[in-house]
N, C-alpha and C. Protein backbone atom coordinates (compact mmCIF):
# COMPACT_ATOMS: atom_id res chain seq x y z
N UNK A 1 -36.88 279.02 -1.85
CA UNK A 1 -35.64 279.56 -2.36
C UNK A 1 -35.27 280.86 -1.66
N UNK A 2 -36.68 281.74 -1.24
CA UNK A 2 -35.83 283.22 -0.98
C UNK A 2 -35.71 282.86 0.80
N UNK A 3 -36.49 281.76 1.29
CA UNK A 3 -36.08 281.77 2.20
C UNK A 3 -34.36 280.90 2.99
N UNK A 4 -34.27 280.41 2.15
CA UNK A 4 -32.61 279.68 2.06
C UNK A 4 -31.87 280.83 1.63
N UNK A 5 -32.04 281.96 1.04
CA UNK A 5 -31.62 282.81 0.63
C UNK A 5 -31.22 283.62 1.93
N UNK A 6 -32.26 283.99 2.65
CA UNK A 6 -32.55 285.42 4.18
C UNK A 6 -31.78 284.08 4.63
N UNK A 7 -32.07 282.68 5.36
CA UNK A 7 -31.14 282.16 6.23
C UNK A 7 -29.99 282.25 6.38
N UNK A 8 -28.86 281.83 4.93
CA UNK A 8 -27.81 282.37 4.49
C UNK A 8 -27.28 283.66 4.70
N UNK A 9 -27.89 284.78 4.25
CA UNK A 9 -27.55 286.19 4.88
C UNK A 9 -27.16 286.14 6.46
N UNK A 10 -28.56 285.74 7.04
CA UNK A 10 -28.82 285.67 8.20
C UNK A 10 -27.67 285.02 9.15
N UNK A 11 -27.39 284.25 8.53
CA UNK A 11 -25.70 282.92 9.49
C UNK A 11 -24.67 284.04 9.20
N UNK A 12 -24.43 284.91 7.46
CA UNK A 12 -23.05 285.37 7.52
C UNK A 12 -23.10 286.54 8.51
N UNK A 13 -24.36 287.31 8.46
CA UNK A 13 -23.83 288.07 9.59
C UNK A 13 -24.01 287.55 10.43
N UNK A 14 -24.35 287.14 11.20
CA UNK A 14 -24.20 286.53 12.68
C UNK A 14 -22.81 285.68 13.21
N UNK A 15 -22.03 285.28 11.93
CA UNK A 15 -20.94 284.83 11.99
C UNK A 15 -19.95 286.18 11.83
N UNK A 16 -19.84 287.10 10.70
CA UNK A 16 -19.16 287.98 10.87
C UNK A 16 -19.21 289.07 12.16
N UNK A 17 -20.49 289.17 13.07
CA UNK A 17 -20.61 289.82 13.64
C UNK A 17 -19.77 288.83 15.02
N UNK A 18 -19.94 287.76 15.01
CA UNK A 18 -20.00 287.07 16.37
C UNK A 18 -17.63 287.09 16.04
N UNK A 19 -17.18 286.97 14.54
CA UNK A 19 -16.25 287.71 14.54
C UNK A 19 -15.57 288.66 15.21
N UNK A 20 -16.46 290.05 14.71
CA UNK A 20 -15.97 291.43 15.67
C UNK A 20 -15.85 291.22 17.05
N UNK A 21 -16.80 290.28 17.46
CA UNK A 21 -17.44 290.79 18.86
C UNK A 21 -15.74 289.95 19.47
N UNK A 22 -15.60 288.55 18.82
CA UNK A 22 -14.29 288.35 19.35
C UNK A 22 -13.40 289.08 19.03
N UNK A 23 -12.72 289.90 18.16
CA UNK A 23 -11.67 290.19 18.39
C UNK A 23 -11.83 291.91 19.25
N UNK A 24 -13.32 291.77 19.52
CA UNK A 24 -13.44 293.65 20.27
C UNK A 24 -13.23 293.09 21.67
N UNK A 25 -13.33 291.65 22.05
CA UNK A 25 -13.20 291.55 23.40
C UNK A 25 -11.96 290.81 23.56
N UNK A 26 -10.84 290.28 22.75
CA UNK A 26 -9.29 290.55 23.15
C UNK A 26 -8.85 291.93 23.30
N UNK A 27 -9.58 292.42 22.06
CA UNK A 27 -9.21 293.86 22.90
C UNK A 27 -9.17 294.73 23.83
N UNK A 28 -10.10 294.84 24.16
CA UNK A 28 -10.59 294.95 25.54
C UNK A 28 -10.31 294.29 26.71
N UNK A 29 -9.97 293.02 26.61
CA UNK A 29 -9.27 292.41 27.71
C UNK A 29 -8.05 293.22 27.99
N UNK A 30 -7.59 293.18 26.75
CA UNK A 30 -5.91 293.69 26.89
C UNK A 30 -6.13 295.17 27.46
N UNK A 31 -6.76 296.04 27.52
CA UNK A 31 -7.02 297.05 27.73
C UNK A 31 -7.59 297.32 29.41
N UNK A 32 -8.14 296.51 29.48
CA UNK A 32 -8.71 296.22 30.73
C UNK A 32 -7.17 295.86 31.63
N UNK A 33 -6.81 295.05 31.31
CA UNK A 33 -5.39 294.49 32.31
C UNK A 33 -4.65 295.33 31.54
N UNK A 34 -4.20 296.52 31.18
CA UNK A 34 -3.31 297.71 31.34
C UNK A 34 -3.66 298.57 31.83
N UNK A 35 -4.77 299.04 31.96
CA UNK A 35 -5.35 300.57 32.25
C UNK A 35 -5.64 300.26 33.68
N UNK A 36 -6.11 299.47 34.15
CA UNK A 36 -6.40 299.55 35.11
C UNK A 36 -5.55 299.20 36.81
N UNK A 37 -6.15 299.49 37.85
CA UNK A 37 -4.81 299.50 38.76
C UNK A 37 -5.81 298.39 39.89
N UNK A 38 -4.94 297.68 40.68
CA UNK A 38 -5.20 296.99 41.83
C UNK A 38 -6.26 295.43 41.60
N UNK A 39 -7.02 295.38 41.85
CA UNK A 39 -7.77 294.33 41.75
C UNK A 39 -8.68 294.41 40.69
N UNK A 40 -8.99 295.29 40.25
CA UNK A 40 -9.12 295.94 38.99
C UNK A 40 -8.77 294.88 37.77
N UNK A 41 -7.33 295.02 37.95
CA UNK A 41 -6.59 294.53 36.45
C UNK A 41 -6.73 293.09 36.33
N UNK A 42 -7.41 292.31 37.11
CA UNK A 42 -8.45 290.84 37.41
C UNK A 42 -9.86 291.06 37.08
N UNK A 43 -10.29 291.60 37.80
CA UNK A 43 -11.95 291.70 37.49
C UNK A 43 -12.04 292.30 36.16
N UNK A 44 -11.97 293.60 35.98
CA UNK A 44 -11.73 294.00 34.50
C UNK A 44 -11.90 293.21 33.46
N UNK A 45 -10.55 292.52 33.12
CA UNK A 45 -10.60 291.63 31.99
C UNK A 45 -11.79 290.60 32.35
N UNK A 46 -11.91 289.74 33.37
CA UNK A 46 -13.22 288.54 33.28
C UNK A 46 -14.45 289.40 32.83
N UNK A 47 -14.92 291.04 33.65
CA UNK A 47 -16.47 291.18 33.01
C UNK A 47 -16.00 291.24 31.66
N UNK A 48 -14.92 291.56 31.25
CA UNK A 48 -14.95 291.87 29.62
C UNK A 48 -14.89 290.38 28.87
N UNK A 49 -14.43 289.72 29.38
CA UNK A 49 -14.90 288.41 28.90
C UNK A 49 -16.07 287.61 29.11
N UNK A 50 -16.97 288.62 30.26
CA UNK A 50 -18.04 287.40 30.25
C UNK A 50 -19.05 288.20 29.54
N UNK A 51 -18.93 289.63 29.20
CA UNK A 51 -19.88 290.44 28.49
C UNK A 51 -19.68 289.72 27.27
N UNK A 52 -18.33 289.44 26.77
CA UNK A 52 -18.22 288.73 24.92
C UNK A 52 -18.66 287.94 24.36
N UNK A 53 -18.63 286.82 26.00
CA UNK A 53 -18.70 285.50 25.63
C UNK A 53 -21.04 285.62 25.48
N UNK A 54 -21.26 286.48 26.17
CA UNK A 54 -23.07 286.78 26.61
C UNK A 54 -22.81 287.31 24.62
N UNK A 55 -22.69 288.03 24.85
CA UNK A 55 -22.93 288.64 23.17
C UNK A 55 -23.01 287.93 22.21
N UNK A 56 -21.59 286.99 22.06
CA UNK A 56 -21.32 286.02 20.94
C UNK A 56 -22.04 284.86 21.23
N UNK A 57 -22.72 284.21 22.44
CA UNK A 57 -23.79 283.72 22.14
C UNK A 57 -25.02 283.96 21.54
N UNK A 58 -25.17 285.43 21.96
CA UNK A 58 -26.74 286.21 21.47
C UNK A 58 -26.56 285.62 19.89
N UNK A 59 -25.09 286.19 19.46
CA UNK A 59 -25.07 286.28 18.07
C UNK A 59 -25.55 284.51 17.37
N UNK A 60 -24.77 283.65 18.45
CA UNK A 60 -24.85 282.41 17.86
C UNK A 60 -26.33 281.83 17.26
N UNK A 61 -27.02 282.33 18.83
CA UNK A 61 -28.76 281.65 18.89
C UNK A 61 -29.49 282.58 17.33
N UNK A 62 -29.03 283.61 17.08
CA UNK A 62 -29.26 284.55 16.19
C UNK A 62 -29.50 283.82 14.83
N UNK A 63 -28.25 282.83 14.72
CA UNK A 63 -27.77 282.22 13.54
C UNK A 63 -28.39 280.95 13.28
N UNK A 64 -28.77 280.28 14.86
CA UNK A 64 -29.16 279.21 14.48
C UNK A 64 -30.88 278.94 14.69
N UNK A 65 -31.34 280.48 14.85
CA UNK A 65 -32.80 280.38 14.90
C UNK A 65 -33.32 279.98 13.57
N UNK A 66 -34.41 279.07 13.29
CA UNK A 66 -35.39 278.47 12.63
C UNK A 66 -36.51 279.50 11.82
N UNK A 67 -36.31 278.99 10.43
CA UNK A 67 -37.22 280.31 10.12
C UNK A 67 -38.29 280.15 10.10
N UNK A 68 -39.36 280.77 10.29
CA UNK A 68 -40.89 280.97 10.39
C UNK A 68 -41.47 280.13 8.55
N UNK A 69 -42.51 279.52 9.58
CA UNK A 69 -43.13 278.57 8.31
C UNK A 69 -44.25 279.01 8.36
């Protein structure tokens, strides 16, 4: 029971977090392709999307790790 309990916890944050992490990296995209000048305002936004997309996986594997027996 308490461990269906920590799993549960365990998914909402990893879901609410994997949340933030998307909407901190539209943001940042958008930020990236304004602020920046020349070839920049290309590269920019992709690392900021490929840093989000690395994170919100971390978060995923986070969620769907197996709990210790």
């Amino acid at each position: 029971m308490l461990s269906k309990i920590i799993r549960l916890i365990r998914k909402l944050i990893a879901e609410v977090s994997g949340g933030l992490v998307l909407m901190a990296m539209v943001v940042g995209i958008f930020l990236a392709a304004t602020l920046n000048e020349g070839a920049m305002r290309i590269i920019g936004p992709l690392l900021v999307l490929l840093a989000g997309l690395i994170v919100y996986g971390l978060t995923h594997l986070i969620a769907e790790k197996p709990d210790r027996r």
